[in-house]
C-alpha atoms as a PDB file:
ATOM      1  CA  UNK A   1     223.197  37.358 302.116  1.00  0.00           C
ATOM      2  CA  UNK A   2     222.669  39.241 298.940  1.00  0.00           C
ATOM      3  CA  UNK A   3     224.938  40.719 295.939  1.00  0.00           C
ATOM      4  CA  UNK A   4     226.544  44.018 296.570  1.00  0.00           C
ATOM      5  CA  UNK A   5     224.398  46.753 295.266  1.00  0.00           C
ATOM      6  CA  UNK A   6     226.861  47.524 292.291  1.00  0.00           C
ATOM      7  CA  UNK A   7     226.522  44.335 290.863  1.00  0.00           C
ATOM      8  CA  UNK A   8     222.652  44.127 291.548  1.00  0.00           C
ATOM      9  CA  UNK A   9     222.562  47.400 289.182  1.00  0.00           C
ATOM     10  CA  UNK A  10     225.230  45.946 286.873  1.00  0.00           C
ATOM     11  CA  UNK A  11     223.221  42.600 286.502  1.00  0.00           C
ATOM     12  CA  UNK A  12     219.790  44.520 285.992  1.00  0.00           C
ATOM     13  CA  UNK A  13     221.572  47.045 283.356  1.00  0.00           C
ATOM     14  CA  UNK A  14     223.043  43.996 281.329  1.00  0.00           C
ATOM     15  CA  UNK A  15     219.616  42.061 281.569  1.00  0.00           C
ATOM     16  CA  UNK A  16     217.810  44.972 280.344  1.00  0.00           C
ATOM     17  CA  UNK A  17     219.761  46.066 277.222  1.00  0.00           C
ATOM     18  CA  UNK A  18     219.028  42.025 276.192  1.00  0.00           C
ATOM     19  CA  UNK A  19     215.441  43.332 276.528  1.00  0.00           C
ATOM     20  CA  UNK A  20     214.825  41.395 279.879  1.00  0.00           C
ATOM     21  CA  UNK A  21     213.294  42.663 283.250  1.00  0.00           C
ATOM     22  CA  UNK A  22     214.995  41.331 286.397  1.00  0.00           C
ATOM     23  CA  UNK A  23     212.788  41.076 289.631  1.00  0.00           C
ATOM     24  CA  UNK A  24     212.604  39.738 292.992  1.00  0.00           C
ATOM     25  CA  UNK A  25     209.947  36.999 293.423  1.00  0.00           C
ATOM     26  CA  UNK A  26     207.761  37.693 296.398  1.00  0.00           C
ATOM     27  CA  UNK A  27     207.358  34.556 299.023  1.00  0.00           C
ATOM     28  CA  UNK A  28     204.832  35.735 301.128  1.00  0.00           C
ATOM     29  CA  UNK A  29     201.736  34.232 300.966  1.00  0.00           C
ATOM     30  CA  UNK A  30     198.903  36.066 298.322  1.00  0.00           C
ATOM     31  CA  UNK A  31     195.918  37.561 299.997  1.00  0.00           C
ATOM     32  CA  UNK A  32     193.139  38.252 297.461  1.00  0.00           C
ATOM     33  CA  UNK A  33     190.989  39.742 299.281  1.00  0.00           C
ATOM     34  CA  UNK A  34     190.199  43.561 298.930  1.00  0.00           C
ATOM     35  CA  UNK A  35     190.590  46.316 302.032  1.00  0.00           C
ATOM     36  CA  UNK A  36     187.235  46.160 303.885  1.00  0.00           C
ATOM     37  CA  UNK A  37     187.229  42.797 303.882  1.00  0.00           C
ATOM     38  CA  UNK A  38     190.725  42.202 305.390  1.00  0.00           C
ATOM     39  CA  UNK A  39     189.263  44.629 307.765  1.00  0.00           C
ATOM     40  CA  UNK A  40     186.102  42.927 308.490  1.00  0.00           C
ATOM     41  CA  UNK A  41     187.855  39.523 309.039  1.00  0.00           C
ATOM     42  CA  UNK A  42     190.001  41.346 311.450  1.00  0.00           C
ATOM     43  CA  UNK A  43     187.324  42.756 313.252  1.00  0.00           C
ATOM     44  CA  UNK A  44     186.101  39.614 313.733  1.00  0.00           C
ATOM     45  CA  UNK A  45     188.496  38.071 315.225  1.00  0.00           C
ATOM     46  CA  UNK A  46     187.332  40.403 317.972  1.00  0.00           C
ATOM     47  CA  UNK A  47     183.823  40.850 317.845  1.00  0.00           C
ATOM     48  CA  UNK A  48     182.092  38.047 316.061  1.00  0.00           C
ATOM     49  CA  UNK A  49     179.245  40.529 315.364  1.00  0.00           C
ATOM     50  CA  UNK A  50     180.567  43.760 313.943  1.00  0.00           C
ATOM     51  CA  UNK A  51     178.676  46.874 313.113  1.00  0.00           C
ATOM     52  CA  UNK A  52     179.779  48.417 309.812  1.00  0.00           C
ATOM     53  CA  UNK A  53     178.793  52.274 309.178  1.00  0.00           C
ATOM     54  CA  UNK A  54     179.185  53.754 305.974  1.00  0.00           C
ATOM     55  CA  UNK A  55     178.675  57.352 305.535  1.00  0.00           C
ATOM     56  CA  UNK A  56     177.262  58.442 302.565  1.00  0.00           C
ATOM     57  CA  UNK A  57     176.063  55.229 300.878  1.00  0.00           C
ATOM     58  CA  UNK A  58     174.633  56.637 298.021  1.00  0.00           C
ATOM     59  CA  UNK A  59     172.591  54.900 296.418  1.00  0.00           C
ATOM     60  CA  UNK A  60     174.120  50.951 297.426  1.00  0.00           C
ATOM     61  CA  UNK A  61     175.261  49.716 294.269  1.00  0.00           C
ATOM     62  CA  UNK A  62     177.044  52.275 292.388  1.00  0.00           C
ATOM     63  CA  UNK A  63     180.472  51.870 292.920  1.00  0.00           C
ATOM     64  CA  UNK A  64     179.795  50.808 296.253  1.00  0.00           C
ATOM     65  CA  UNK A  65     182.655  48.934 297.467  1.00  0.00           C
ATOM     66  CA  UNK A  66     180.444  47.386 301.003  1.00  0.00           C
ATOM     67  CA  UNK A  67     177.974  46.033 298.390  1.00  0.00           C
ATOM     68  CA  UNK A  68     179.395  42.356 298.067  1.00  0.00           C
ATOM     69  CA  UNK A  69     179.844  42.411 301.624  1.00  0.00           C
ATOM     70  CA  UNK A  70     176.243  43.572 302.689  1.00  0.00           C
ATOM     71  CA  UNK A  71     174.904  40.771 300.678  1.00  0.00           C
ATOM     72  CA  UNK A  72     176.285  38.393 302.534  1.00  0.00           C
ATOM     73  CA  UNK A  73     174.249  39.188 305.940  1.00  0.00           C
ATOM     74  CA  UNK A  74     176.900  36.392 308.101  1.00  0.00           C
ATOM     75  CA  UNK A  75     179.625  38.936 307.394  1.00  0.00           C
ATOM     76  CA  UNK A  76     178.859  41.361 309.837  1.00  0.00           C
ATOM     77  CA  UNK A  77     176.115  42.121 313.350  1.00  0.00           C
ATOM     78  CA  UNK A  78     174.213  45.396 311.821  1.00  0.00           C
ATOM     79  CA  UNK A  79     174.774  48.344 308.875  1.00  0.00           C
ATOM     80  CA  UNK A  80     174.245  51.605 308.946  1.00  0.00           C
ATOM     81  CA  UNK A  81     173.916  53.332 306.045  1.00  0.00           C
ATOM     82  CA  UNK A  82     173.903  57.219 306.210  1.00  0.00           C
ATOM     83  CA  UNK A  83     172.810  58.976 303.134  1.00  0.00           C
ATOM     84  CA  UNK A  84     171.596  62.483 302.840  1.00  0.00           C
ATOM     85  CA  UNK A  85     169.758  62.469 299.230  1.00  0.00           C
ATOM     86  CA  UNK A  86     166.514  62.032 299.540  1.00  0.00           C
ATOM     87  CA  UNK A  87     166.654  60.511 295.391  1.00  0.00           C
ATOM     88  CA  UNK A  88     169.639  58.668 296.424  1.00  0.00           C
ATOM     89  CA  UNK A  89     167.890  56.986 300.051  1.00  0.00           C
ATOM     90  CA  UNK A  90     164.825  55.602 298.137  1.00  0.00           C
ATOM     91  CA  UNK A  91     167.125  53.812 295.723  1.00  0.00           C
ATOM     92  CA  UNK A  92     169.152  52.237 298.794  1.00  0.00           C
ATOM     93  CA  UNK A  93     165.950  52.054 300.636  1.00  0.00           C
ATOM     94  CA  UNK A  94     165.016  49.398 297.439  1.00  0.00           C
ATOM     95  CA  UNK A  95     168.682  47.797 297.119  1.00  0.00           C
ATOM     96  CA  UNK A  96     168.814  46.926 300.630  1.00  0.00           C
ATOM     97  CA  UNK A  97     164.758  46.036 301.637  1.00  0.00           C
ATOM     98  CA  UNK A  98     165.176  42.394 302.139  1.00  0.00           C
ATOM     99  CA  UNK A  99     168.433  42.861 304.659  1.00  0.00           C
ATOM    100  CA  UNK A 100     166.912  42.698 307.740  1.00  0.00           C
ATOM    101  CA  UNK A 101     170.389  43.914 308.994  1.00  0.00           C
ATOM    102  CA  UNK A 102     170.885  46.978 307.111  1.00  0.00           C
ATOM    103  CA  UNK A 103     169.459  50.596 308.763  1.00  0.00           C
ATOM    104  CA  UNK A 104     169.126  53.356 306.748  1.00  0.00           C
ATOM    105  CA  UNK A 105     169.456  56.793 308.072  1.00  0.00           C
ATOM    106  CA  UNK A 106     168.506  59.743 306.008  1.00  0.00           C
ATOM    107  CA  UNK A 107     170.592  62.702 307.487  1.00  0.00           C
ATOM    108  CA  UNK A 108     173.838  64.759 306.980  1.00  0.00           C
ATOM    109  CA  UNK A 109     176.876  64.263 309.231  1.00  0.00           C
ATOM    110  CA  UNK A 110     178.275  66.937 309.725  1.00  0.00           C
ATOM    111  CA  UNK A 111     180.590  68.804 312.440  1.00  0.00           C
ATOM    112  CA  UNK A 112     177.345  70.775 314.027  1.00  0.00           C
ATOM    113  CA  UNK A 113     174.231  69.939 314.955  1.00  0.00           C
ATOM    114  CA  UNK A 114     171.287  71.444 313.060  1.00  0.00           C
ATOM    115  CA  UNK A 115     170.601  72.065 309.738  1.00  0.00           C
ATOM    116  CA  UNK A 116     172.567  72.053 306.255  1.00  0.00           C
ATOM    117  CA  UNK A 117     172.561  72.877 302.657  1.00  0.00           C
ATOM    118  CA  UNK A 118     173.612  69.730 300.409  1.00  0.00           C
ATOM    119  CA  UNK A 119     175.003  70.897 296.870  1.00  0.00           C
ATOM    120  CA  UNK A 120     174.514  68.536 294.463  1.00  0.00           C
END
């Protein structure tokens, strides 16, 4: 069971004006490992073969936060990688030629079929 609030504040207050920061030491257990992979290890625990999709790739490596796990080919089943820029598909076409799991799709998605300007 913990302090009353007033003296919580009271206790902080005094610490600070001695120039000292008071704060509560977390005991859960540190998981250093970033989003998509949490979510990847999750997944499987389901399916031991996932299929990650990433829409709009770019070009693989720039700022590309799937990149670490795409080069490790037991992560995951198969990638897609949707990218509409024809500049930008020929440099993931080269960053990703030896993955024998990685697809590339060059198209838009989009809410409606057809065609589409891309401003960019």
């Amino acid at each position: 069971m913990g302090l009353p609030a007033f003296i919580n504040l009271w206790i902080g207050r005094t610490a600070e004006r001695f120039g000292y920061h008071i704060q509560r030491i977390d005991r859960k257990p540190h998981i250093s490992a970033n989003a998509i992979e949490l979510a990847l290890a999750l997944t499987r625990s389901n399916s031991p073969n996932p299929v990650i999709v990433q829409i709009g790739a770019f070009d693989g490596s720039f700022q590309d936060p799937l990149k670490d796990v795409l080069d490790s080919e037991d992560n995951y089943g198969k990638a897609v990688l949707v990218e509409p820029q024809p500049t930008a598909v020929s440099r993931l076409k080269s960053t990703y030629q030896k993955h024998t799991k990685v697809m590339i799709e060059p198209s838009v998605v989009g809410v409606q079929e057809g065609t589409s300007t891309l401003y960019t």
